[in-house]
N, C-alpha and C. Protein backbone atom coordinates (compact mmCIF):
# COMPACT_ATOMS: atom_id res chain seq x y z
N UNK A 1 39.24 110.53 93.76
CA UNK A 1 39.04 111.05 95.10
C UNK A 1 40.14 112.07 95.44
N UNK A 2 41.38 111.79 95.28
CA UNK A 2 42.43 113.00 95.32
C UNK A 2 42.11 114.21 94.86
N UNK A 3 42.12 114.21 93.63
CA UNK A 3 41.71 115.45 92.86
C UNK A 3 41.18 116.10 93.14
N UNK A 4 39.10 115.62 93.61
CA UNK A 4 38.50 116.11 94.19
C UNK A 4 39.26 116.55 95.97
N UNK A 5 39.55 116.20 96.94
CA UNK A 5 39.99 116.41 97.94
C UNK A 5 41.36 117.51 97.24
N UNK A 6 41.77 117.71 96.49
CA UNK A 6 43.14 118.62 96.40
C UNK A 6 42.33 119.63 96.16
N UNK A 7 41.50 119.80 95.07
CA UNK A 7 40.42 120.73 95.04
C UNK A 7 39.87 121.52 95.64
N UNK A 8 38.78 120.86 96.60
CA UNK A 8 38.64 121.04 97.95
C UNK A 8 39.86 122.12 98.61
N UNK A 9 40.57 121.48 98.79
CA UNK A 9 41.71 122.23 100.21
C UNK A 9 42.10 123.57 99.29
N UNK A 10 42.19 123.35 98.06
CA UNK A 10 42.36 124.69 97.31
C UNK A 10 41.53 125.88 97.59
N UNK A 11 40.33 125.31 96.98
CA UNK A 11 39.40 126.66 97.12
C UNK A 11 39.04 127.06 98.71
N UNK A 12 39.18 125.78 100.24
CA UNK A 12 39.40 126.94 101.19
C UNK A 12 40.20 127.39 101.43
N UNK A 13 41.40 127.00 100.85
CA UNK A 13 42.83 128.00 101.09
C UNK A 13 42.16 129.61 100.15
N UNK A 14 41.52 129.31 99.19
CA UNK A 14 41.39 130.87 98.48
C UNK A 14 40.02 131.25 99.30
N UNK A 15 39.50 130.65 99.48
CA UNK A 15 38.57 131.32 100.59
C UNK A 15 38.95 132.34 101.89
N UNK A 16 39.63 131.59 102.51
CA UNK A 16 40.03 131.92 103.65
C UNK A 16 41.47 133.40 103.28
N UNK A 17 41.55 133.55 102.04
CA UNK A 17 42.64 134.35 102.05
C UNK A 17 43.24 134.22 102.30
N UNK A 18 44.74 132.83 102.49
CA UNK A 18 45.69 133.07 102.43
C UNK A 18 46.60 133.01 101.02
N UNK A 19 45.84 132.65 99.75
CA UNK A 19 46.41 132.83 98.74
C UNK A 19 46.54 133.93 97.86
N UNK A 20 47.44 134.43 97.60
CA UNK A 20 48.20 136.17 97.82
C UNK A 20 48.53 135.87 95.85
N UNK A 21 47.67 136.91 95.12
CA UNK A 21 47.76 136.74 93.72
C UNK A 21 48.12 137.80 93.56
N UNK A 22 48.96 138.39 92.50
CA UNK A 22 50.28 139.21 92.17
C UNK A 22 48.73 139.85 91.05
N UNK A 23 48.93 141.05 90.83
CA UNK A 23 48.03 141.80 89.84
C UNK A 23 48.74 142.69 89.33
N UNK A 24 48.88 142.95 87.95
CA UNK A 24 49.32 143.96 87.23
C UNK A 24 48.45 144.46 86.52
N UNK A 25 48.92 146.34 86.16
CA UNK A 25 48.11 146.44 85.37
C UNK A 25 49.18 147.88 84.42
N UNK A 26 49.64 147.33 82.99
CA UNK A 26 50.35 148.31 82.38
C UNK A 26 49.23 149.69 82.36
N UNK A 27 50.28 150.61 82.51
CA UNK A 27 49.82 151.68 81.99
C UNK A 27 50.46 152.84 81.54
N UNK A 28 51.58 152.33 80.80
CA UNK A 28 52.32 152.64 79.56
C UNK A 28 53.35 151.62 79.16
N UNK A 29 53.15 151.55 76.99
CA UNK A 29 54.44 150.91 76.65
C UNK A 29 54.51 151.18 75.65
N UNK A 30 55.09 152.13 75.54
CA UNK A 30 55.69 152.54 73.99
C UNK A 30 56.69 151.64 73.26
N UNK A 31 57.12 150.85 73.39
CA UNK A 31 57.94 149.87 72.90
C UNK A 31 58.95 149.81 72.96
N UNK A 32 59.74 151.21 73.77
CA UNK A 32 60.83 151.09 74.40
C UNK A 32 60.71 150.98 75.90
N UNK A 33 59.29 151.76 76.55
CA UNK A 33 59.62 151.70 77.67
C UNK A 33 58.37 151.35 78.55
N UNK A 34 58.09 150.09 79.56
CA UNK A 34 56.63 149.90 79.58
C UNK A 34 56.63 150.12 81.35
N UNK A 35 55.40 150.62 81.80
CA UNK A 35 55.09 150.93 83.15
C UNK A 35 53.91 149.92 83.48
N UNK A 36 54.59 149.26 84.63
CA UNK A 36 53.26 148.64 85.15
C UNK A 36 53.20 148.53 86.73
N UNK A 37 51.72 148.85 87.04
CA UNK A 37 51.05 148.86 88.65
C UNK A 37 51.11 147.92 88.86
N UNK A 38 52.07 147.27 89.98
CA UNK A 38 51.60 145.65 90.48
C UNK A 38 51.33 145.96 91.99
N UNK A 39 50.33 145.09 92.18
CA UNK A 39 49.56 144.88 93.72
C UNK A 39 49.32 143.50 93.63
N UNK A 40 49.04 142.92 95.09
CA UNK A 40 49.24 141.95 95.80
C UNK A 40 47.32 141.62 96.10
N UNK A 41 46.86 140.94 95.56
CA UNK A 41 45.36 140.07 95.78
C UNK A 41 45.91 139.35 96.72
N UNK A 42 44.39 139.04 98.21
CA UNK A 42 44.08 138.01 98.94
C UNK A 42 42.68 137.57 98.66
N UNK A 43 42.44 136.34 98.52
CA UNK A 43 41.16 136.21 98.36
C UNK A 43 40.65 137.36 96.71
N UNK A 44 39.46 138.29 97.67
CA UNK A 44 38.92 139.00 96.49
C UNK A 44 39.29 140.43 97.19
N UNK A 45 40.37 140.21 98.02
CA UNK A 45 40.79 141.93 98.75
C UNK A 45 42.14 142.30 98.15
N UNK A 46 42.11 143.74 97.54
CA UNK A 46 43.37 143.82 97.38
C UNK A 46 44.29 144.24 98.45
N UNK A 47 45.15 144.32 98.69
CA UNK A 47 46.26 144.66 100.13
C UNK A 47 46.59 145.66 100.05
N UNK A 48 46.33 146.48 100.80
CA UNK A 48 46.94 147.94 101.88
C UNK A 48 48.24 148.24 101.40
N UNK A 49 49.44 148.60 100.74
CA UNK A 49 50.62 148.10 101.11
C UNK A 49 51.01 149.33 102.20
N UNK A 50 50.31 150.54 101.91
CA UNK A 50 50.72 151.83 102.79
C UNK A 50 51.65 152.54 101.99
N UNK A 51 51.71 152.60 100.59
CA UNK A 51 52.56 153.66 99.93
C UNK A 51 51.84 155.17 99.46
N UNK A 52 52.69 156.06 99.55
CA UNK A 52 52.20 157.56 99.57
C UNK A 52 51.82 157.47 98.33
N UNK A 53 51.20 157.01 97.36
CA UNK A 53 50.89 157.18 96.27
C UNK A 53 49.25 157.25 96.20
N UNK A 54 48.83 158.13 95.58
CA UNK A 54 49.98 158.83 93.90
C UNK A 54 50.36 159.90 94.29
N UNK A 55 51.68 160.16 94.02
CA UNK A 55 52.17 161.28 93.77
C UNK A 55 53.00 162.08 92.84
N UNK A 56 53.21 163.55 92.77
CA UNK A 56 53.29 164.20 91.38
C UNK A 56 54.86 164.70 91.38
N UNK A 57 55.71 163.84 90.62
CA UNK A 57 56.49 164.16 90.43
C UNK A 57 57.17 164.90 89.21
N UNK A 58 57.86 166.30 88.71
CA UNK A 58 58.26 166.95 87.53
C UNK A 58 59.09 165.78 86.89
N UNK A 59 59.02 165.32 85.90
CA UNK A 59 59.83 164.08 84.42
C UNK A 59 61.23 164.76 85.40
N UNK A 60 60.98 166.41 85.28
CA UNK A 60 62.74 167.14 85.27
C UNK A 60 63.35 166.39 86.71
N UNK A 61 62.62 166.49 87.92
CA UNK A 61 63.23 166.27 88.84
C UNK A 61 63.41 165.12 89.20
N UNK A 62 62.40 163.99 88.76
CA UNK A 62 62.64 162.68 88.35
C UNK A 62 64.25 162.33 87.83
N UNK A 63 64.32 163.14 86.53
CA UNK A 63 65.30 162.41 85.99
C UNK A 63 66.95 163.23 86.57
N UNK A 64 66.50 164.23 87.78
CA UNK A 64 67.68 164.57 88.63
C UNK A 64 67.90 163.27 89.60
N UNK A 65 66.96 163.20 90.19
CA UNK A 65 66.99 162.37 91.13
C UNK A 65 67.77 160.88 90.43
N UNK A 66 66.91 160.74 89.30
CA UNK A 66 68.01 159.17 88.88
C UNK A 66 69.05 159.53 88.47
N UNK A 67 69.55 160.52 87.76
CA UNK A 67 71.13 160.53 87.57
C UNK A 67 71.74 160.81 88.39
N UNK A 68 71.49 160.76 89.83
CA UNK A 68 72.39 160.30 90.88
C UNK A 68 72.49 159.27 91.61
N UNK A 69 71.84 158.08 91.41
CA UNK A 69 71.95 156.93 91.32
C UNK A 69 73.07 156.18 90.63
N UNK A 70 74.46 155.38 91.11
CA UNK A 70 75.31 154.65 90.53
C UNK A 70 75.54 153.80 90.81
N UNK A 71 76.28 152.34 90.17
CA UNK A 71 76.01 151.45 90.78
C UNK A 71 76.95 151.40 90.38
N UNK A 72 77.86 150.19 91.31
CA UNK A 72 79.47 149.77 91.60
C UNK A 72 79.69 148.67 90.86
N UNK A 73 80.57 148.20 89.44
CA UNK A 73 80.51 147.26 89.23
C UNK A 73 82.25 146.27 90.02
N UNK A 74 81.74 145.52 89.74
CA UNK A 74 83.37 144.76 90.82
C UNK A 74 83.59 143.94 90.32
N UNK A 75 83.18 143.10 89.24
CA UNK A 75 83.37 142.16 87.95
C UNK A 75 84.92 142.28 87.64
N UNK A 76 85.80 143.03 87.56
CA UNK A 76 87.27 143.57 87.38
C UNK A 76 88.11 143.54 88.65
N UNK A 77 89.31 143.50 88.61
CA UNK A 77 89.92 143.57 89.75
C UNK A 77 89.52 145.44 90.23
N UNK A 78 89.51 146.31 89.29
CA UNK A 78 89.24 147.89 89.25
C UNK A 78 87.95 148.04 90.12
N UNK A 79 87.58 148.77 91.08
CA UNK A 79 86.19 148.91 91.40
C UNK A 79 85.90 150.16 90.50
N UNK A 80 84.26 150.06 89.68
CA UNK A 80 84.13 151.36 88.95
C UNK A 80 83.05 151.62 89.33
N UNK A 81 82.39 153.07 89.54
CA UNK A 81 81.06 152.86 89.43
C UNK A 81 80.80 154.23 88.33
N UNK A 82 79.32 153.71 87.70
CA UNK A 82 78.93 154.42 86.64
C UNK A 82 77.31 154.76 86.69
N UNK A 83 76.74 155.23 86.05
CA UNK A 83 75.50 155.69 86.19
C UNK A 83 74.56 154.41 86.39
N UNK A 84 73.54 154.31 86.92
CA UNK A 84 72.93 152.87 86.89
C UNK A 84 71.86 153.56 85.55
N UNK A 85 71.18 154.54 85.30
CA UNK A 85 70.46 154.59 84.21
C UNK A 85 71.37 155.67 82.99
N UNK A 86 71.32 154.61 81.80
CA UNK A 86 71.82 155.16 80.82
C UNK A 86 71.70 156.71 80.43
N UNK A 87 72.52 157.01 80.00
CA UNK A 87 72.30 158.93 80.05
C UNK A 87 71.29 159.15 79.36
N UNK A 88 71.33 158.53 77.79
CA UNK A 88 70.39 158.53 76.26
C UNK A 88 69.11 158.02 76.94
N UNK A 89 68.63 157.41 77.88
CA UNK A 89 67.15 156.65 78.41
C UNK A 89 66.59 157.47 79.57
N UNK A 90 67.41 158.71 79.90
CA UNK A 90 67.37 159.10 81.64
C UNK A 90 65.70 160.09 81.35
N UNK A 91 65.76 160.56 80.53
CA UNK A 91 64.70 161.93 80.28
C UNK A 91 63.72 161.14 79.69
N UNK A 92 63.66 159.63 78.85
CA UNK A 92 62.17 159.49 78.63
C UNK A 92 61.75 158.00 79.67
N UNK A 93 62.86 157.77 80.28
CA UNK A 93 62.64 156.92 81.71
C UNK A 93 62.07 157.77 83.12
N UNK A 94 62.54 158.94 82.68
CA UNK A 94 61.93 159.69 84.24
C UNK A 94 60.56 160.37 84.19
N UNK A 95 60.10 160.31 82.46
CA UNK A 95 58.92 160.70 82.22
C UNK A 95 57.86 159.42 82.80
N UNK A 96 58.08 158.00 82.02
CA UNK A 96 57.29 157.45 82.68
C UNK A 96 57.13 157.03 83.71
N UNK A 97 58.14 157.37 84.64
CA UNK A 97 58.15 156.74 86.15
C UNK A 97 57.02 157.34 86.93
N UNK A 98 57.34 159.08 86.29
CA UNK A 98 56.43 159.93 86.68
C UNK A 98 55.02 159.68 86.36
N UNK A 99 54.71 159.44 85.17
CA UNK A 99 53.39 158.53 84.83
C UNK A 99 52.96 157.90 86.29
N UNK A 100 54.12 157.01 86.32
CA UNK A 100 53.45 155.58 86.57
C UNK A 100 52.75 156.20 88.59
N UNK A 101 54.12 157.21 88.61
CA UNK A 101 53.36 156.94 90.45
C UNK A 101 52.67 158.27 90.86
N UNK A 102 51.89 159.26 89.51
CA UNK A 102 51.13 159.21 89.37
C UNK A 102 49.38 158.40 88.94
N UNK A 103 49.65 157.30 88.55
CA UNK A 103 48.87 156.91 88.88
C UNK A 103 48.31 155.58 89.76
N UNK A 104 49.68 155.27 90.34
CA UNK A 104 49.62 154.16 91.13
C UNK A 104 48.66 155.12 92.60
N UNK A 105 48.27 153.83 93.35
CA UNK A 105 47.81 154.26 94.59
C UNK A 105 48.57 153.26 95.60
N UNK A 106 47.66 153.27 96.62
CA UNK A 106 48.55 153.08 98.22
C UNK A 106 48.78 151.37 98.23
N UNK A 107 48.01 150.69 97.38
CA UNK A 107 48.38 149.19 97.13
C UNK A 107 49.53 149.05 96.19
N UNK A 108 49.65 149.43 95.00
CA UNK A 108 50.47 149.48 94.18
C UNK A 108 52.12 150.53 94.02
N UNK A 109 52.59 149.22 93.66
CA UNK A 109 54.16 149.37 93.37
C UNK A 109 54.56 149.53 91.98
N UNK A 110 55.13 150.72 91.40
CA UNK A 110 55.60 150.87 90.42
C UNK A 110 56.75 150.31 89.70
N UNK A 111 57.17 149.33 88.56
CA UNK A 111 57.61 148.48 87.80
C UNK A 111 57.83 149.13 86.51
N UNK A 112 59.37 149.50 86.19
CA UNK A 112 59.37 150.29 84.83
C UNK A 112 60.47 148.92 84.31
N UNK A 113 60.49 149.04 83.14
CA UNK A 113 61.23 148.08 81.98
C UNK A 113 61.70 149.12 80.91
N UNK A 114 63.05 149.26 80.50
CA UNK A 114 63.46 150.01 79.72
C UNK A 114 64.48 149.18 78.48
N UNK A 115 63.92 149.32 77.52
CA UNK A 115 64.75 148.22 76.44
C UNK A 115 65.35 149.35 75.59
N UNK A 116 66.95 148.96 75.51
CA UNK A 116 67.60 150.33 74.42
C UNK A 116 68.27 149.40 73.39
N UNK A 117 68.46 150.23 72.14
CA UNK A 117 68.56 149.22 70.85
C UNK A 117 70.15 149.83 70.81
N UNK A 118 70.98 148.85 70.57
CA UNK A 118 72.02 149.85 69.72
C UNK A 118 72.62 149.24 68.65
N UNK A 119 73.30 149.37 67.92
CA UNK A 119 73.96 149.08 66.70
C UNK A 119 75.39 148.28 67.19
N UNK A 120 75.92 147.46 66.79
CA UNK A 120 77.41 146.68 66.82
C UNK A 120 78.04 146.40 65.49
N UNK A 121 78.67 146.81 65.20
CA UNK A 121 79.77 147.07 63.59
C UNK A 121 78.89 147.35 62.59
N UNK A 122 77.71 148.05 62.74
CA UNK A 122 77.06 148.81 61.88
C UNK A 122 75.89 148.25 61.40
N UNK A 123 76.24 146.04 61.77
CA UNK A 123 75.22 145.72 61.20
C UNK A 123 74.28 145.10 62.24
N UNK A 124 74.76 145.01 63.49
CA UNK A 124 74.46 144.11 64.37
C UNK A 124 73.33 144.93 65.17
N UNK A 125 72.37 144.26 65.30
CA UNK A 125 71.23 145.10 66.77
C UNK A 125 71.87 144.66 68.11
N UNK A 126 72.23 145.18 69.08
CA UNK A 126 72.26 144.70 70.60
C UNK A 126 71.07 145.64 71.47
N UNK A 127 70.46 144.89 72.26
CA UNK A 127 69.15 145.64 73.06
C UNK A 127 69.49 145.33 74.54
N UNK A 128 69.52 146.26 75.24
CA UNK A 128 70.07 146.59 76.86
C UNK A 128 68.55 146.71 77.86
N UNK A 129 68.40 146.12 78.81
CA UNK A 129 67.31 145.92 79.64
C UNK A 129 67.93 146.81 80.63
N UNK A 130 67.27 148.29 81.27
CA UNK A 130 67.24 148.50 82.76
C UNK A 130 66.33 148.30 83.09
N UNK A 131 65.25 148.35 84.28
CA UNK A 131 64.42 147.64 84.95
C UNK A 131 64.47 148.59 86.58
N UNK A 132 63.72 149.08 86.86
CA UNK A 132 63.98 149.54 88.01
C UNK A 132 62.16 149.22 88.66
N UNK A 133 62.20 149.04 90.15
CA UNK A 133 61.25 149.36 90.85
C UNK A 133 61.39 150.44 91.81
N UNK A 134 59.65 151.03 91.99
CA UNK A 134 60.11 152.31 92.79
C UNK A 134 58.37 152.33 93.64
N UNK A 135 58.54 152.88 94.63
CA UNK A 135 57.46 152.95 95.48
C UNK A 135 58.34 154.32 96.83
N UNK A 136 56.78 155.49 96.78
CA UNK A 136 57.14 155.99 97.75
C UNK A 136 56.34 155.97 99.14
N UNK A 137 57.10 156.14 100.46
CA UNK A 137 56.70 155.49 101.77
C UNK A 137 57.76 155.93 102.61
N UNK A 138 56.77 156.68 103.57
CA UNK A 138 57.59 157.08 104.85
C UNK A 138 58.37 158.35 104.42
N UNK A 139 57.62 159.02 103.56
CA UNK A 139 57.91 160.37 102.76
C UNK A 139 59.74 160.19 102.37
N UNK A 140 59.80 159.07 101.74
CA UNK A 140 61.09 158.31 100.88
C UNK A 140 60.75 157.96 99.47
N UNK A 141 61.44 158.44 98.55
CA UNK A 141 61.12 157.44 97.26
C UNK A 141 62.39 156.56 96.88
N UNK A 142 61.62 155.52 97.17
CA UNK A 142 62.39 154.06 96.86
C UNK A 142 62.53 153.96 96.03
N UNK A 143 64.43 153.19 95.50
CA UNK A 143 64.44 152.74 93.89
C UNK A 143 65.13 151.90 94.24
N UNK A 144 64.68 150.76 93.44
CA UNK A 144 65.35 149.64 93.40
C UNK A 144 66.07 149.09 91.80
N UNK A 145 67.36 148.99 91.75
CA UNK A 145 67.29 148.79 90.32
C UNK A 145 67.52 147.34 90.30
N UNK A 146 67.04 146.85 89.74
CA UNK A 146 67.14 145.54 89.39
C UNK A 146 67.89 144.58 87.97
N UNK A 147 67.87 146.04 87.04
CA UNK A 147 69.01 145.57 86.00
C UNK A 147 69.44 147.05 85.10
N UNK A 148 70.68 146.88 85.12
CA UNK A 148 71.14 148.21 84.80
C UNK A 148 72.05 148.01 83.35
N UNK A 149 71.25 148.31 82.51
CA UNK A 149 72.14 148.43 80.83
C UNK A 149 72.58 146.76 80.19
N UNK A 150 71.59 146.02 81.09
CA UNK A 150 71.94 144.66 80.73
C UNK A 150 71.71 144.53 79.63
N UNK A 151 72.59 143.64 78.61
CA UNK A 151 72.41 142.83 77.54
C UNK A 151 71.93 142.02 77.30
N UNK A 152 70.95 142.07 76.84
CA UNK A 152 69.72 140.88 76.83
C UNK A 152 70.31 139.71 75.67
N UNK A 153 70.77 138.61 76.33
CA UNK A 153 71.28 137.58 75.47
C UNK A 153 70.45 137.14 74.12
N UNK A 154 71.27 136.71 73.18
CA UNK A 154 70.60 136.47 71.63
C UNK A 154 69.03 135.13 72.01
N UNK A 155 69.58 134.50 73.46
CA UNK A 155 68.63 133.27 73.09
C UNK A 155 67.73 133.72 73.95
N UNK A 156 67.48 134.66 74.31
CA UNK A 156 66.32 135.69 75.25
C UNK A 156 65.56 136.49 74.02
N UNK A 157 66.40 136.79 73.07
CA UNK A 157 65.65 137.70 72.57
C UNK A 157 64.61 137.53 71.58
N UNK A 158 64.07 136.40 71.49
CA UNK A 158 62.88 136.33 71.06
C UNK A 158 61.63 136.05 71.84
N UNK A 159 61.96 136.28 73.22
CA UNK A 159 60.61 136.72 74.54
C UNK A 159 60.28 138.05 74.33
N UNK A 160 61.98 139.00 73.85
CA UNK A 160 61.23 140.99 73.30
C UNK A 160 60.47 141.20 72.46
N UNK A 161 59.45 141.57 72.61
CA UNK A 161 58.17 141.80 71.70
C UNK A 161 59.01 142.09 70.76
N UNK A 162 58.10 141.87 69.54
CA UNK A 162 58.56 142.14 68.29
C UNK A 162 58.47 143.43 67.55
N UNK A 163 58.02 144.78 68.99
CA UNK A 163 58.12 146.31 68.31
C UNK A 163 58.95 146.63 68.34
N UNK A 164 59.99 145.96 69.32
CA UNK A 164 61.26 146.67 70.16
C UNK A 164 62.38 146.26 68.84
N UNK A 165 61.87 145.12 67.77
CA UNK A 165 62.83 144.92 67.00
C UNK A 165 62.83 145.70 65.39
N UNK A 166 61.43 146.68 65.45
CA UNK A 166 60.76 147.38 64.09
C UNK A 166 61.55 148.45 64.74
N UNK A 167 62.10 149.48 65.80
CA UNK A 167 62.62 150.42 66.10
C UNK A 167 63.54 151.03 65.37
């Protein structure tokens, strides 16, 4: 009888729309760098969010716009701040951003993931996660970075697809 009755209260909660389902949809990943549209489901409606998208941004002016972006690290007694997107990632990160909000629309929020490989004493792989979100609104383009040149720990790194490790 529970089950059935939990059941129940489920499907009119998804009836009635208040259960709010997260939707993605990639639409680029080259294996270093993947773009994805996420929007917000109610019910069987997707949500309004009100962003100016799509719009056409040049890769070039894209990747002006992010190399003036820095972020403060304070981890040290020193305050430093340094680029939040890597210099070597800036020109094929600002290409797909541009992708992406070109083809996002007024529900969808743009989600980039940027994985960089590098070498450590010649023999070692280390792979760096930036991550930024961006949505434009209120004739503003929003960036949010959410991880900047992070080091993706050894016991994480077998969640990174396994192209990012053929590179």
């Amino acid at each position: 009888a529970r089950p059935a009755a939990l059941g129940v209260a489920l499907l009119s909660l998804a009836a009635s729309g208040c259960i709010t389902i997260t939707q993605r949809d990639t639409i680029l990943d080259d294996g270093k760098n993947r773009v994805v549209l996420r929007s917000e489901k109610r019910g069987t409606r997707t949500v309004d969010r009100g962003f100016n998208h799509p719009i056409t941004i040049a890769p070039v002016r894209m990747a002006h716009i992010l190399s003036r972006i820095d972020i403060q690290d304070d981890s040290g007694k020193k305050k430093e701040r340094r680029p939040a997107i890597p210099t070597e990632s800036l020109y094929p990160l600002a290409e797909a951003l541009a992708k992406g909000l070109a083809a996002a629309d007024s529900s969808q929020e743009v989600v980039l993931q940027s994985v960089r490989r590098t070498k450590h004493l010649a023999a070692f792989d280390r792979f760096y996660l930036t991550s930024l979100l961006v949505y434009a609104k209120d004739d503003l383009l929003h960036v949010q970075v959410a991880r900047s040149d992070w080091e993706i720990p050894q016991r994480r790194r077998p969640f990174v697809r396994r192209r990012l490790y053929e590179r």
